[in-house]
C-alpha atoms as a PDB file:
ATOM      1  CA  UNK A   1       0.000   0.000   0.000  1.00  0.00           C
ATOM      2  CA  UNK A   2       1.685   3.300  -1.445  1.00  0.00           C
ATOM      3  CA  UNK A   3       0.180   7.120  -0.808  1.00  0.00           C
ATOM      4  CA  UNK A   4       2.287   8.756  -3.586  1.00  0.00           C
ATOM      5  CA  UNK A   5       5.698   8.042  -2.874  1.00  0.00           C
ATOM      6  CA  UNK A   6       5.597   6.443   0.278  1.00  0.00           C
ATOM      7  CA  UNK A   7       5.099   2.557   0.817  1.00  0.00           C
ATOM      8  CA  UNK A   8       2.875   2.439   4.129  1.00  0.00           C
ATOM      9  CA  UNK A   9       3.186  -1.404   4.001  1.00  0.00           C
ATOM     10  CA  UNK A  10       5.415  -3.145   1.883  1.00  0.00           C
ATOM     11  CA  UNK A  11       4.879  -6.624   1.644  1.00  0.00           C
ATOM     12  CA  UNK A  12       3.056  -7.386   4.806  1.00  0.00           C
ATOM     13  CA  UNK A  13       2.183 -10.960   5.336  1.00  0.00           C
ATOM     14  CA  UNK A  14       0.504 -12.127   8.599  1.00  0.00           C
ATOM     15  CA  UNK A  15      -2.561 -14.809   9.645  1.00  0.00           C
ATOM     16  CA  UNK A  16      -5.159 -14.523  12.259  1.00  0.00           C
ATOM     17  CA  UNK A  17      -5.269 -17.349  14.436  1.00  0.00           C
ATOM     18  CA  UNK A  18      -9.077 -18.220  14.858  1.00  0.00           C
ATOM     19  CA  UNK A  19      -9.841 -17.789  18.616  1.00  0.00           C
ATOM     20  CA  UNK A  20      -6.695 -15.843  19.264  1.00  0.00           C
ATOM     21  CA  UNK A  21      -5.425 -12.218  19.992  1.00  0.00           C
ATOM     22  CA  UNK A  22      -2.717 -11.379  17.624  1.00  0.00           C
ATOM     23  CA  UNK A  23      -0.692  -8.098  18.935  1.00  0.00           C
ATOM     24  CA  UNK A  24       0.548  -5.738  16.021  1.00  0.00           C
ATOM     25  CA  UNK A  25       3.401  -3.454  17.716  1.00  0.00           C
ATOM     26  CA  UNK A  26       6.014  -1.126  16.241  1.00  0.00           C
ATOM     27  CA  UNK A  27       7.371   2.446  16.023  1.00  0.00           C
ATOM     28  CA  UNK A  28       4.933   5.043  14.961  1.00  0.00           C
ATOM     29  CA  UNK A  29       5.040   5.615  10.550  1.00  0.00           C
ATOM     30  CA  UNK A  30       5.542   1.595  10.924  1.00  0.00           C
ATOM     31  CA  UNK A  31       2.112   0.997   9.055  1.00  0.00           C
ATOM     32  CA  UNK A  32      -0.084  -0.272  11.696  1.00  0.00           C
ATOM     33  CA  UNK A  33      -3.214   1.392  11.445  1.00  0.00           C
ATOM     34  CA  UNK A  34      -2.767   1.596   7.598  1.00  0.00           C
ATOM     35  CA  UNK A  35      -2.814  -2.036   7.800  1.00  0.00           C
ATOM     36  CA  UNK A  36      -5.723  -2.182  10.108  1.00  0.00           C
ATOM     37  CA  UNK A  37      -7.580   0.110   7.033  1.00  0.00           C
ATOM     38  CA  UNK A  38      -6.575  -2.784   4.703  1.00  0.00           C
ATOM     39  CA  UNK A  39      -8.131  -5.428   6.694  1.00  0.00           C
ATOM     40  CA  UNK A  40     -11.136  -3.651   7.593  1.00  0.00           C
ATOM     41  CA  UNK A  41     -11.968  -2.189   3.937  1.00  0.00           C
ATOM     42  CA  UNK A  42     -11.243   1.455   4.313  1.00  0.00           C
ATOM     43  CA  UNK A  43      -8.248   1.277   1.986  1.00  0.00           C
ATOM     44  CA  UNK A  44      -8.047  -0.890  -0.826  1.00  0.00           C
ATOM     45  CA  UNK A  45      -4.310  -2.733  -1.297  1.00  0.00           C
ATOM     46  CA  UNK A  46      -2.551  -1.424  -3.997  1.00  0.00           C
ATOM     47  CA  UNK A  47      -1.517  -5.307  -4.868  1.00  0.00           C
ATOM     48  CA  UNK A  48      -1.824  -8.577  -2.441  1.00  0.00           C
ATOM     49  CA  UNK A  49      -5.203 -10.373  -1.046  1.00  0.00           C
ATOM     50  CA  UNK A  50      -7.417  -9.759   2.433  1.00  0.00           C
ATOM     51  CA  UNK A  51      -8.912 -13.229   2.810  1.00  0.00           C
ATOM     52  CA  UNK A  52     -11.907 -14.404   5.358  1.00  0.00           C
ATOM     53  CA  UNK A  53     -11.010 -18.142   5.894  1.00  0.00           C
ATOM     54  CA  UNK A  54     -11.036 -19.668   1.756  1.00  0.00           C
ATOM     55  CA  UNK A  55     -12.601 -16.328   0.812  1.00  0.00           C
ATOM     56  CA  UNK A  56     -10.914 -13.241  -0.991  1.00  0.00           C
ATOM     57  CA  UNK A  57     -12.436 -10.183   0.298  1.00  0.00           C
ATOM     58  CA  UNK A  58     -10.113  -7.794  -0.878  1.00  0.00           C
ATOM     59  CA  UNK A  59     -13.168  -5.824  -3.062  1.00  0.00           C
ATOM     60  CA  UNK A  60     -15.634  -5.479  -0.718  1.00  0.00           C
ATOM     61  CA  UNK A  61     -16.436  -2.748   1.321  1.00  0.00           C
ATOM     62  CA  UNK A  62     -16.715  -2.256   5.007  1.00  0.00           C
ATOM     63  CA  UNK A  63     -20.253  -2.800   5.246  1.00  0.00           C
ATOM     64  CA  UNK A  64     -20.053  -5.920   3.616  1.00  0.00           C
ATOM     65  CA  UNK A  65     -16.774  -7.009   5.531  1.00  0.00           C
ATOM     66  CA  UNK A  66     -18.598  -6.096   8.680  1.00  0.00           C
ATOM     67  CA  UNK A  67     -21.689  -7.964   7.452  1.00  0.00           C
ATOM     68  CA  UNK A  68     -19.142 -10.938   7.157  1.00  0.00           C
ATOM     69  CA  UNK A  69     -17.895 -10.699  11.052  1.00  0.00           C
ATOM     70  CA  UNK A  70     -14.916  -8.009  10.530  1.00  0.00           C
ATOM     71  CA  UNK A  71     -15.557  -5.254  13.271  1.00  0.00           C
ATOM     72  CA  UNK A  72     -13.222  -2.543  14.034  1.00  0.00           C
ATOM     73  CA  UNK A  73     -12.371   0.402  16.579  1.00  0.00           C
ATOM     74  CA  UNK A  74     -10.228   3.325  16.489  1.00  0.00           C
ATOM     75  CA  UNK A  75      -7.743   4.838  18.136  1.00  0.00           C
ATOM     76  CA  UNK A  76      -9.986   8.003  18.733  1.00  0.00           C
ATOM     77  CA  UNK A  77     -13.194   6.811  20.322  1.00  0.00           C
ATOM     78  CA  UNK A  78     -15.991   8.103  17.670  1.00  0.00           C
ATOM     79  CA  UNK A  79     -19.022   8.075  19.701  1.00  0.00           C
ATOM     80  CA  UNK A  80     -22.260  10.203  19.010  1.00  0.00           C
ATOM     81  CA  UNK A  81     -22.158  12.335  21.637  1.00  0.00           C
ATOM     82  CA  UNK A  82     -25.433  13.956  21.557  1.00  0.00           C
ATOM     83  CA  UNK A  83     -27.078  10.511  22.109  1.00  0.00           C
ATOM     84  CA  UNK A  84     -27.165   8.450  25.205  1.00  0.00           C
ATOM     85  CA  UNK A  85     -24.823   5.358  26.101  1.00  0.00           C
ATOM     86  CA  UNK A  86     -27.914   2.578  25.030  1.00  0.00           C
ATOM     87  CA  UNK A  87     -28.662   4.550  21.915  1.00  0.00           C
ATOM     88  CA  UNK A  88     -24.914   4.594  20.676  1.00  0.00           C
ATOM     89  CA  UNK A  89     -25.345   0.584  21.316  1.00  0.00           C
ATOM     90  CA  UNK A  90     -28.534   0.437  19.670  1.00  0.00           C
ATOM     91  CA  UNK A  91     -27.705   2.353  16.385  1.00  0.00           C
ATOM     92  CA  UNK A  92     -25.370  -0.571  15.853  1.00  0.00           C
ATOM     93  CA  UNK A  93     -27.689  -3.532  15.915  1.00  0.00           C
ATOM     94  CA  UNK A  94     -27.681  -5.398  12.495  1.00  0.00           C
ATOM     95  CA  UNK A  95     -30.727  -5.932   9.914  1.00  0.00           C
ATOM     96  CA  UNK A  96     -33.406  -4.508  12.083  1.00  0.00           C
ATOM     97  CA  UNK A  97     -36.282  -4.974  11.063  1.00  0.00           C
ATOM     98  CA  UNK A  98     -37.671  -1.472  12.294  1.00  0.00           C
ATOM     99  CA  UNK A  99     -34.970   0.069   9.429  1.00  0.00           C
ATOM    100  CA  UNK A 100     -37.599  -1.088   6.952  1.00  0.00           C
ATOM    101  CA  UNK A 101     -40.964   0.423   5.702  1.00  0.00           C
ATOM    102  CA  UNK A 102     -43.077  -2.749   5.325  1.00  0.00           C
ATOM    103  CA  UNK A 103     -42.382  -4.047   9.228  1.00  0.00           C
ATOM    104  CA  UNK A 104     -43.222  -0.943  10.655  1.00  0.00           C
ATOM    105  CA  UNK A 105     -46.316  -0.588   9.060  1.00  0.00           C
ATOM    106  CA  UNK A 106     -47.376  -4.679   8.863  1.00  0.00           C
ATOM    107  CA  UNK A 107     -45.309  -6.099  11.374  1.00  0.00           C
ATOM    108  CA  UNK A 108     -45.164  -4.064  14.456  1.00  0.00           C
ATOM    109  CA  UNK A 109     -44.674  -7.174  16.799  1.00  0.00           C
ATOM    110  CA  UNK A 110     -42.127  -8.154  14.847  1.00  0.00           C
ATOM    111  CA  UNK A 111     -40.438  -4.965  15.236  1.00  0.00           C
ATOM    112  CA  UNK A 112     -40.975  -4.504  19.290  1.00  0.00           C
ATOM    113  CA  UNK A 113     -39.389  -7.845  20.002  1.00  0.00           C
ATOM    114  CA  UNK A 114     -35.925  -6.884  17.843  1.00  0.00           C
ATOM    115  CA  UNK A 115     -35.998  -3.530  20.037  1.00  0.00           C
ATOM    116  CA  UNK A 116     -36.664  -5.837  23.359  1.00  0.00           C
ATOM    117  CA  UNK A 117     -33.852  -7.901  21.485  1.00  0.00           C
ATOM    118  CA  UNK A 118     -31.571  -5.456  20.912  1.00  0.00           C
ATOM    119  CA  UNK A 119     -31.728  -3.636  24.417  1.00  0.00           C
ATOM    120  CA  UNK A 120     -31.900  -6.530  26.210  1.00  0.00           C
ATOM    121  CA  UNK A 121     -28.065  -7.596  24.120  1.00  0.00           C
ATOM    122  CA  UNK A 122     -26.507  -3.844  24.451  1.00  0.00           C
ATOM    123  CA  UNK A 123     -27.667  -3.532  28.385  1.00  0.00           C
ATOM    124  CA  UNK A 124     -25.731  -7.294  28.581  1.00  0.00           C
ATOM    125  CA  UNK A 125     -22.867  -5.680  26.812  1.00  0.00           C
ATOM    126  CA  UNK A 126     -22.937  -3.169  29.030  1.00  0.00           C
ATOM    127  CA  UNK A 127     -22.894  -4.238  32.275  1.00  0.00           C
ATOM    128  CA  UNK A 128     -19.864  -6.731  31.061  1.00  0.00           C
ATOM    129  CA  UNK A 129     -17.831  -2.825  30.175  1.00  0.00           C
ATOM    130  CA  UNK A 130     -19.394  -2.039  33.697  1.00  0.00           C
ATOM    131  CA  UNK A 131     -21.016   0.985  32.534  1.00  0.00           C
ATOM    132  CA  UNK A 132     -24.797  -0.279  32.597  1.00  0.00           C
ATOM    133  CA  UNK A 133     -25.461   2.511  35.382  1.00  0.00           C
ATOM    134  CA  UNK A 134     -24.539   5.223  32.695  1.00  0.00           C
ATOM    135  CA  UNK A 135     -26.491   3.938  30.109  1.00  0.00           C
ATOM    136  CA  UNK A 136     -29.188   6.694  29.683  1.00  0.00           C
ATOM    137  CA  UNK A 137     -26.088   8.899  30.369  1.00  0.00           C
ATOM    138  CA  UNK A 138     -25.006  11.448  27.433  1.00  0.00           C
ATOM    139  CA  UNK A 139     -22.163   9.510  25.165  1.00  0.00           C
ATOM    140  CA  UNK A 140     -20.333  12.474  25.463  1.00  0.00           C
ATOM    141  CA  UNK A 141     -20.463  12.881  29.126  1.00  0.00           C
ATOM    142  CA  UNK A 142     -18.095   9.262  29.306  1.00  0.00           C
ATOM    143  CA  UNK A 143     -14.161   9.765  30.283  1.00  0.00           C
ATOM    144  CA  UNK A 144     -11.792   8.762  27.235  1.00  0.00           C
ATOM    145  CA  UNK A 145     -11.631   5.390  29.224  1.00  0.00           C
ATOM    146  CA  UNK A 146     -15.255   4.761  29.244  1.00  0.00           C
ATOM    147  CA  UNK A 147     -15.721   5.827  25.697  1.00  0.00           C
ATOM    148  CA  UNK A 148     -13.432   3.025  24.562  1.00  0.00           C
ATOM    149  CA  UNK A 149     -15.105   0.352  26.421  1.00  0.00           C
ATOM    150  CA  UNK A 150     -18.271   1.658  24.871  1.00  0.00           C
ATOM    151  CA  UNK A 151     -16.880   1.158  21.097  1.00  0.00           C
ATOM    152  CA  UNK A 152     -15.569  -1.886  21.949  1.00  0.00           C
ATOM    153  CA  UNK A 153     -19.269  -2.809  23.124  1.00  0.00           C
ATOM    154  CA  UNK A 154     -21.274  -1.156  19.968  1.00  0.00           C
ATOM    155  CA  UNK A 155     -18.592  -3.194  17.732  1.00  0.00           C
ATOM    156  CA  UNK A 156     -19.391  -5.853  19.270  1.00  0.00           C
ATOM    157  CA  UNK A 157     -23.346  -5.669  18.978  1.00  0.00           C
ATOM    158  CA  UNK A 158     -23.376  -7.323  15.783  1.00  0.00           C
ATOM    159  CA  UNK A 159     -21.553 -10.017  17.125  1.00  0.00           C
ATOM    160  CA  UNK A 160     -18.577 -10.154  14.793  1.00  0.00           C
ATOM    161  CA  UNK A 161     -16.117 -12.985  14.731  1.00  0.00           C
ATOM    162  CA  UNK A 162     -13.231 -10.822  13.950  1.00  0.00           C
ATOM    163  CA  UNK A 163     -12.490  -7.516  16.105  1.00  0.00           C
ATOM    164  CA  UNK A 164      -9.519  -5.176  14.971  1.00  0.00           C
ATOM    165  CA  UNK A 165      -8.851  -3.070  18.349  1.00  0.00           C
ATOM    166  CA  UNK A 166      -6.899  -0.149  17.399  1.00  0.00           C
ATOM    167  CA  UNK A 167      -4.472   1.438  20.316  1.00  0.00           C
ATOM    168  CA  UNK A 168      -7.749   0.548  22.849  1.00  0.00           C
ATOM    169  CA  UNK A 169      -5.578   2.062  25.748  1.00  0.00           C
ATOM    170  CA  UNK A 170      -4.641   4.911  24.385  1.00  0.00           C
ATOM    171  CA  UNK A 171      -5.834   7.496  27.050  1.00  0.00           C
ATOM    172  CA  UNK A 172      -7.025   5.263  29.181  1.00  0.00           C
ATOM    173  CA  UNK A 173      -6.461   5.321  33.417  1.00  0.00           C
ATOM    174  CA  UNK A 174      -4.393   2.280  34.312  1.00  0.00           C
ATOM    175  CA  UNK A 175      -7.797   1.239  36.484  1.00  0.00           C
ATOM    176  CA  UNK A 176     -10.362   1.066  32.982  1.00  0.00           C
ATOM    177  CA  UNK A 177      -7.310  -0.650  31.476  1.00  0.00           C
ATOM    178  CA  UNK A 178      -7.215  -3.747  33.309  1.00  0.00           C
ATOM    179  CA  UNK A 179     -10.653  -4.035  32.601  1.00  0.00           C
ATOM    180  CA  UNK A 180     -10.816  -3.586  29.249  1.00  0.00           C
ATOM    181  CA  UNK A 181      -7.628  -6.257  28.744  1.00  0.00           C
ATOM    182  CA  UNK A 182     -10.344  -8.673  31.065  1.00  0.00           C
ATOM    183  CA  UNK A 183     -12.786  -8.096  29.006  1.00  0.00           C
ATOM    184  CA  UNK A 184     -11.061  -8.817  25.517  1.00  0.00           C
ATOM    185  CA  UNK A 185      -9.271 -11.877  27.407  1.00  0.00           C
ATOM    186  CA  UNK A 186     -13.166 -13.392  28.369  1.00  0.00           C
ATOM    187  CA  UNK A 187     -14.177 -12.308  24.816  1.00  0.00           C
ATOM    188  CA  UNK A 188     -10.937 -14.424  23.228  1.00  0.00           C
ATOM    189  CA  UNK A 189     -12.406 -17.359  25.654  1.00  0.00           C
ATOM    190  CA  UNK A 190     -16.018 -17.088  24.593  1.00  0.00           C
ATOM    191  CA  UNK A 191     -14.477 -17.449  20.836  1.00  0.00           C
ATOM    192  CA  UNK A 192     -13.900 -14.416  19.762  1.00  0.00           C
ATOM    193  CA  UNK A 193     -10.490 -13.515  17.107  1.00  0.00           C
ATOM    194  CA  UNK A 194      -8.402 -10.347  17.893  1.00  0.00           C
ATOM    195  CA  UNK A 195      -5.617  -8.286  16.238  1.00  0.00           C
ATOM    196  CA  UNK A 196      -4.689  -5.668  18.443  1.00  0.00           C
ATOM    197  CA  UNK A 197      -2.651  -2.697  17.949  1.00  0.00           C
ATOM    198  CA  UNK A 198      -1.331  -1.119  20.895  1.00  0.00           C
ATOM    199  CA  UNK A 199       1.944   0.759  22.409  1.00  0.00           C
ATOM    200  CA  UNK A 200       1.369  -0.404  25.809  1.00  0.00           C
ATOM    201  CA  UNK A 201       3.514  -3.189  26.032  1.00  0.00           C
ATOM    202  CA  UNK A 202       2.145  -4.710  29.451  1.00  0.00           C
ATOM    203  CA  UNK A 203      -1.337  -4.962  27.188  1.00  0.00           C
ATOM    204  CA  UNK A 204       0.367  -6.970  25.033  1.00  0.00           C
ATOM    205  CA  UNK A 205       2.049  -9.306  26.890  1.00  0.00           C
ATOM    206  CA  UNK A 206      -0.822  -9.396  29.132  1.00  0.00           C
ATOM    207  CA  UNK A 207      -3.528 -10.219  26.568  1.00  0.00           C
ATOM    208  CA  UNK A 208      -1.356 -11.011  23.103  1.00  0.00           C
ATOM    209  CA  UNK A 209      -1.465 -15.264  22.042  1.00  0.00           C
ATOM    210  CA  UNK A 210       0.789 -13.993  19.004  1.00  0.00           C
ATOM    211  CA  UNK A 211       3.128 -11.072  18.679  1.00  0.00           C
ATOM    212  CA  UNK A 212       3.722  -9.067  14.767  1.00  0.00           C
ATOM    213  CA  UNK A 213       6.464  -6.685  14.451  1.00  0.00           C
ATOM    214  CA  UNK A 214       6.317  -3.970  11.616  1.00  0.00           C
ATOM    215  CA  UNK A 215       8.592  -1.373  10.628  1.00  0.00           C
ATOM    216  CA  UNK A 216       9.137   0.615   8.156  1.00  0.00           C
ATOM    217  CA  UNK A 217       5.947  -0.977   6.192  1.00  0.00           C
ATOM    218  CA  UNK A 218       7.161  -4.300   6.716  1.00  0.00           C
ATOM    219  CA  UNK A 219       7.474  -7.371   8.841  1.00  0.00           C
ATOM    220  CA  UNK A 220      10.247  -6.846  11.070  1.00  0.00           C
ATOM    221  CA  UNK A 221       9.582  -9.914  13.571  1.00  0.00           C
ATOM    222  CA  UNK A 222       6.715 -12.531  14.832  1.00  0.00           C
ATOM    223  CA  UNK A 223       6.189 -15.059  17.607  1.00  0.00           C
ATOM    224  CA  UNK A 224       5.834 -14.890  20.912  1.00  0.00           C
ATOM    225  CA  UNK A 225       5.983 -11.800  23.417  1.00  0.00           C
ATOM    226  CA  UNK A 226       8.944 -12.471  24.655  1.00  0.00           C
ATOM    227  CA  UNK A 227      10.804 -13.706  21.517  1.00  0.00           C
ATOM    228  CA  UNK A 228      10.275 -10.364  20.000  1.00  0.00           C
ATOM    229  CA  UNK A 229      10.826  -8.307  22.684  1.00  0.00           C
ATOM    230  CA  UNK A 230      14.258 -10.316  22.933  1.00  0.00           C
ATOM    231  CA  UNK A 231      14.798  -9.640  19.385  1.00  0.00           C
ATOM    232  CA  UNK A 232      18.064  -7.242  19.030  1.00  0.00           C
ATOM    233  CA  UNK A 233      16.297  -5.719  15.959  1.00  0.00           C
ATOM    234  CA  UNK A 234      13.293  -5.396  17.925  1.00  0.00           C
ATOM    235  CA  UNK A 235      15.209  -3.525  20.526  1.00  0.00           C
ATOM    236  CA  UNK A 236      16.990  -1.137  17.960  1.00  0.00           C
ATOM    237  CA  UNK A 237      13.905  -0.576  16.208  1.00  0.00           C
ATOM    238  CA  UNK A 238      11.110   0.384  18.376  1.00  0.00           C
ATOM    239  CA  UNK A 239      11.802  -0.866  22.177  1.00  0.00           C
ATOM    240  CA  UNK A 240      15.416   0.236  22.816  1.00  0.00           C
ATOM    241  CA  UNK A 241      14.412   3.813  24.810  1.00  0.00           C
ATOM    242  CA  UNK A 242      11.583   1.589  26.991  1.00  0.00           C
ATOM    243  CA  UNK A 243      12.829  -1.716  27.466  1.00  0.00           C
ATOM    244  CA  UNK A 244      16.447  -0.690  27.357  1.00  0.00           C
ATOM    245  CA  UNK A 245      19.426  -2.057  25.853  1.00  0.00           C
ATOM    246  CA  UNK A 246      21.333  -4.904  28.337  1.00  0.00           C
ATOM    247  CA  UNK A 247      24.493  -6.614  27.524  1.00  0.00           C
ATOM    248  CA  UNK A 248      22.854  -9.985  28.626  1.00  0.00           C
ATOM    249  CA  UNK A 249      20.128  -9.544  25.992  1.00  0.00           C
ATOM    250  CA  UNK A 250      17.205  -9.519  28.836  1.00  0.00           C
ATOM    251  CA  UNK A 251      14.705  -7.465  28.378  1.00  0.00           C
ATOM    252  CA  UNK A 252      12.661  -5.778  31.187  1.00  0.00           C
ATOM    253  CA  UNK A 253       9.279  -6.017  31.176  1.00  0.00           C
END
């Protein structure tokens, strides 16, 4: 993927373990969230393949990715602010029927239950973030903390299979942060598939199954937590100023 001159990712090859979190670190300008755009449909590859299982889904759109199980966040939490907590949660609920002309003139019933349906799912959601007391609260009201663990729940109202958290700590009070990683680590349990993107490195080794390395647009290293962050080129790259350099090769975590 190219913007004029500039390769953004340059052969980028990776695999998301079904039931897994896979952690995407590196130095910022490494490609992260341009990959992340890839994946999700916002950005179309200049050349290579986005595949869901056997299926190439490099052409379609978000919608239809999302239709397909392929959620995403961001690192700048982009609730409606003017709406309350449930509503935010509610706007997301897929193929309701109440979106349609014919069921809310001829099927009414129809259309209460999906609204007892969909509350009943987001208020679940909810108190599993721990926010179900705010949720007639103002969006905009939440702290930066809350209003991540509320995009994490409206991505998850459609019940994806695939969630792309991008930089979900960002901003975020050390306190709201061990709940969130609890949260995404009962989600991974319950079945769910991650690829997380994140520069808090006790996230990822808290929460990551698999560990991706990019630089410079490109795969610099993969495996697990600690065999990347006990990579030398690792180090150099990205995690020499916070991990620190050590003649023995350790690396403190």
């Amino acid at each position: 993927m190219a913007f004029g001159g500039l390769v953004a990712l340059d052969g980028v090859s990776l695999a998301l373990a079904p039931g897994r979190i896979t952690g995407i670190i590196g130095p910022n300008g490494a490609g992260k969230s341009t990959l992340f755009s890839v994946l999700a449909g916002t950005l179309r590859p200049d050349s290579g393949r986005v595949r869901l299982g056997a299926d190439d889904i490099t052409s379609l759109s978000v919608h239809r990715r999302a239709r397909r199980g392929v959620a995403r966040t961001f690192q700048l939490a982009r609730e409606l602010d003017s709406l309350t907590v449930l509503e935010n949660l509610l706007l997301a609920t897929p193929d309701h029927p109440g979106e349609r002309l014919w069921p809310l003139v001829f099927a009414r019933g129809r259309v209460r239950r999906a609204e007892r349906d969909a509350t009943d799912r987001a208020m679940g959601l909810l108190e599993r973030a721990r926010l179900q007391r705010l949720a007639n609260s103002p969006a905009g009201a939440l702290s930066g903390g809350q209003k991540k663990l509320l995009e994490l729940c409206r991505a998850l109202m459609a019940d994806p299979d695939i969630v792309l958290l991008d930089e979900p700590a960002a901003g975020v009070n050390p306190v709201l942060v061990e709940s969130l990683g609890q949260f995404i680590l009962d989600l991974r349990d319950e079945g769910k598939t991650f690829a997380l993107v994140e520069h808090n490195m006790d996230l990822i080794a808290a929460l990551s199954d698999h560990v991706v390395v990019l630089a410079q647009g490109a795969t610099l290293a993969e495996g697990s937590f600690a065999a990347v962050t006990g990579d030398a080129r690792v180090r150099a790259a990205y995690l020499g100023a916070e991990f620190g350099d050590t003649e023995s090769g350790d690396v403190a975590a």
